[in-house]
C-alpha atoms as a PDB file:
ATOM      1  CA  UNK A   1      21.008  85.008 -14.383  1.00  0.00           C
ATOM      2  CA  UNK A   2      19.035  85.063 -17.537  1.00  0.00           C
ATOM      3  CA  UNK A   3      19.042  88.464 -18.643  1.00  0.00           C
ATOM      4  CA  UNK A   4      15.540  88.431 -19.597  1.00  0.00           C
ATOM      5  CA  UNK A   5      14.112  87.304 -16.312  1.00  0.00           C
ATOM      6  CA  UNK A   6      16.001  90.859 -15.407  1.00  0.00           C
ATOM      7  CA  UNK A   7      13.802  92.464 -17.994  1.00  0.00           C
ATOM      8  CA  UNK A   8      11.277  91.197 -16.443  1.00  0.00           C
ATOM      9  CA  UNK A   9      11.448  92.086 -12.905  1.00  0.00           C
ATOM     10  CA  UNK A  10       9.002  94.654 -11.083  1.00  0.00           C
ATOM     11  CA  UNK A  11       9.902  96.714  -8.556  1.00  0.00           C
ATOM     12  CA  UNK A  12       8.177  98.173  -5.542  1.00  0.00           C
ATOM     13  CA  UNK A  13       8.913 100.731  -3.619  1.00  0.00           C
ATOM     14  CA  UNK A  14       9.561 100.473   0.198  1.00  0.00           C
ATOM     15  CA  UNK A  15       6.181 100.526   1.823  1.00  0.00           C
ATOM     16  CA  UNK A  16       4.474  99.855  -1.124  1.00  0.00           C
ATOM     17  CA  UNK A  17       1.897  97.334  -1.885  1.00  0.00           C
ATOM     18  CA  UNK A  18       0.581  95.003  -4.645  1.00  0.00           C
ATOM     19  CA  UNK A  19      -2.389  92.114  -5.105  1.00  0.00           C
ATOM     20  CA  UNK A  20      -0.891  89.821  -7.705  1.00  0.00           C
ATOM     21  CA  UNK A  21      -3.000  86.946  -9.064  1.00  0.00           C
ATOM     22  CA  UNK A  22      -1.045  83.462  -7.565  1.00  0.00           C
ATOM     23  CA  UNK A  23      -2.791  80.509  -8.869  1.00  0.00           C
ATOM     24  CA  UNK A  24      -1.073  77.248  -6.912  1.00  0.00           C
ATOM     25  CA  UNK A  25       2.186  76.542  -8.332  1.00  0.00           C
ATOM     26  CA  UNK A  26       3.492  80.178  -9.108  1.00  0.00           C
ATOM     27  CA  UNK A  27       6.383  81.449  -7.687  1.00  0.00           C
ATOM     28  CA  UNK A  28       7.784  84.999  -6.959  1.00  0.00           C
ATOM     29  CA  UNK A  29      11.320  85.843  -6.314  1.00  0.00           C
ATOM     30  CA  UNK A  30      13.427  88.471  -4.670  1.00  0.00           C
ATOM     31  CA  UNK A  31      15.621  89.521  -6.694  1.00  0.00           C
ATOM     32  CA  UNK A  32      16.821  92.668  -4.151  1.00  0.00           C
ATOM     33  CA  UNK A  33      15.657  93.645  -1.083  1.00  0.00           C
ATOM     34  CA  UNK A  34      12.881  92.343   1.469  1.00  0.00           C
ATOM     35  CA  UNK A  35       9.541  91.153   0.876  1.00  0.00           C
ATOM     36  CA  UNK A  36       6.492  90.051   2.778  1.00  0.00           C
ATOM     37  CA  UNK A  37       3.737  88.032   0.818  1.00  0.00           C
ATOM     38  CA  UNK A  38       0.862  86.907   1.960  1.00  0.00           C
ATOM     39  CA  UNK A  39      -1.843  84.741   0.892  1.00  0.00           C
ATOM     40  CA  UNK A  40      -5.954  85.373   1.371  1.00  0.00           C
ATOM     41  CA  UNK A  41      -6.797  83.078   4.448  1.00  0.00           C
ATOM     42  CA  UNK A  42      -3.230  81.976   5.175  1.00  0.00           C
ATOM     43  CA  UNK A  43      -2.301  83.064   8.381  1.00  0.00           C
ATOM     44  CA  UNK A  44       1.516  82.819   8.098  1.00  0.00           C
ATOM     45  CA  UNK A  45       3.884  85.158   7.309  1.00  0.00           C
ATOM     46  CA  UNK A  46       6.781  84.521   4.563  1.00  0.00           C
ATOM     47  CA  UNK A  47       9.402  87.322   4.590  1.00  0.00           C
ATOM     48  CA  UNK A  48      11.999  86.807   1.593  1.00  0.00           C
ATOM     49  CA  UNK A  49      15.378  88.320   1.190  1.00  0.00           C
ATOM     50  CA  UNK A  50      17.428  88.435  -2.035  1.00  0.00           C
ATOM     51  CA  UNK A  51      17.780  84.970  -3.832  1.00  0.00           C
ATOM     52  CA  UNK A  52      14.792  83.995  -1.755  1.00  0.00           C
ATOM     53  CA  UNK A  53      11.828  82.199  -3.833  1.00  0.00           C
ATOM     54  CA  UNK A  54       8.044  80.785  -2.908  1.00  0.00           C
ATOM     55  CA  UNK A  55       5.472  78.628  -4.281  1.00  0.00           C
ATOM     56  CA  UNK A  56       2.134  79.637  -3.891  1.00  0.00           C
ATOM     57  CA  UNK A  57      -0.247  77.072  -2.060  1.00  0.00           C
ATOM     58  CA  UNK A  58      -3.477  78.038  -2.049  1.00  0.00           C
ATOM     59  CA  UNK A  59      -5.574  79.390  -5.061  1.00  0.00           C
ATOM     60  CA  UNK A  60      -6.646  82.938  -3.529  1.00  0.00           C
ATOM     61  CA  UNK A  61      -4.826  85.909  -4.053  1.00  0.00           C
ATOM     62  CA  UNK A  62      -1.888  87.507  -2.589  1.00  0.00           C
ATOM     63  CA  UNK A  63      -0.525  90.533  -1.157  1.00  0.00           C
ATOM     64  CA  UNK A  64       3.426  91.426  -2.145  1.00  0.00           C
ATOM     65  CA  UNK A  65       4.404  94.548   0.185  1.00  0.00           C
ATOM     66  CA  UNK A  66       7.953  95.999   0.486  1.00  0.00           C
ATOM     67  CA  UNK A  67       9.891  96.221   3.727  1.00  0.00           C
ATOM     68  CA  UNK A  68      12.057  97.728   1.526  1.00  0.00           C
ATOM     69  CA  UNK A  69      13.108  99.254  -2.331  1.00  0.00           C
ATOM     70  CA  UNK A  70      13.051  95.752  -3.774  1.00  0.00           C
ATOM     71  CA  UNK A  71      12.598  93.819  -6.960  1.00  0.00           C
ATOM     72  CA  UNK A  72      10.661  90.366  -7.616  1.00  0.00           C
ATOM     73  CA  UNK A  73      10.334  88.274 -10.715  1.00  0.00           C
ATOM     74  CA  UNK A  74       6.588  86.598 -10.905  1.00  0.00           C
ATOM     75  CA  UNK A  75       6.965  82.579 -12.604  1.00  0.00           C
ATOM     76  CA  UNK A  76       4.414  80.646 -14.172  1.00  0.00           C
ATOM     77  CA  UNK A  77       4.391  76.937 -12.777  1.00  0.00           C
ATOM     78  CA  UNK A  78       5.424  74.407 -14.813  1.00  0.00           C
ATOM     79  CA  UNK A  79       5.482  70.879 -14.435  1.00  0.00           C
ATOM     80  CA  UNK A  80       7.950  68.870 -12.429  1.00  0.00           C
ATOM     81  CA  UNK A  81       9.959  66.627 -14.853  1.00  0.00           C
ATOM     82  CA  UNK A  82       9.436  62.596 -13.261  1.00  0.00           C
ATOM     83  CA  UNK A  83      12.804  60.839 -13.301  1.00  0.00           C
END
């Protein structure tokens, strides 16, 4: 992995939560641990492990808490190359 996507990475804290601004298209990954995010109005739950990723969908803003001591790295979208 690209050591400065490490440098990058916030942690949490098990039991801890964060609101993270998630326009559609960015992603957040677990780097360690387990995460729950969820999305304003979106009534499903995504749970992500270590190497686990997910695009947001919806332009509202999200909730990142920690089922456990984890770390995430927050991408910017970027377009999809057309072949």
């Amino acid at each position: 992995m690209n050591n400065d996507l490490l440098l990058g990475a916030s942690r949490i804290g098990k039991g801890r939560v964060r609101r993270v601004a998630a326009p559609v298209g960015r992603r957040v990954e677990c780097l360690s641990g387990v995460l729950w995010v969820t999305q304003d109005g979106d009534r499903r739950d995504i749970i992500l492990e270590a190497g686990d990723a997910f695009d947001f969908d919806r332009a509202k803003g999200v909730l990142i808490s920690a089922l456990q001591d984890s770390s995430y790295l927050l991408l910017e979208s970027c377009a999809r190359a057309h072949h």
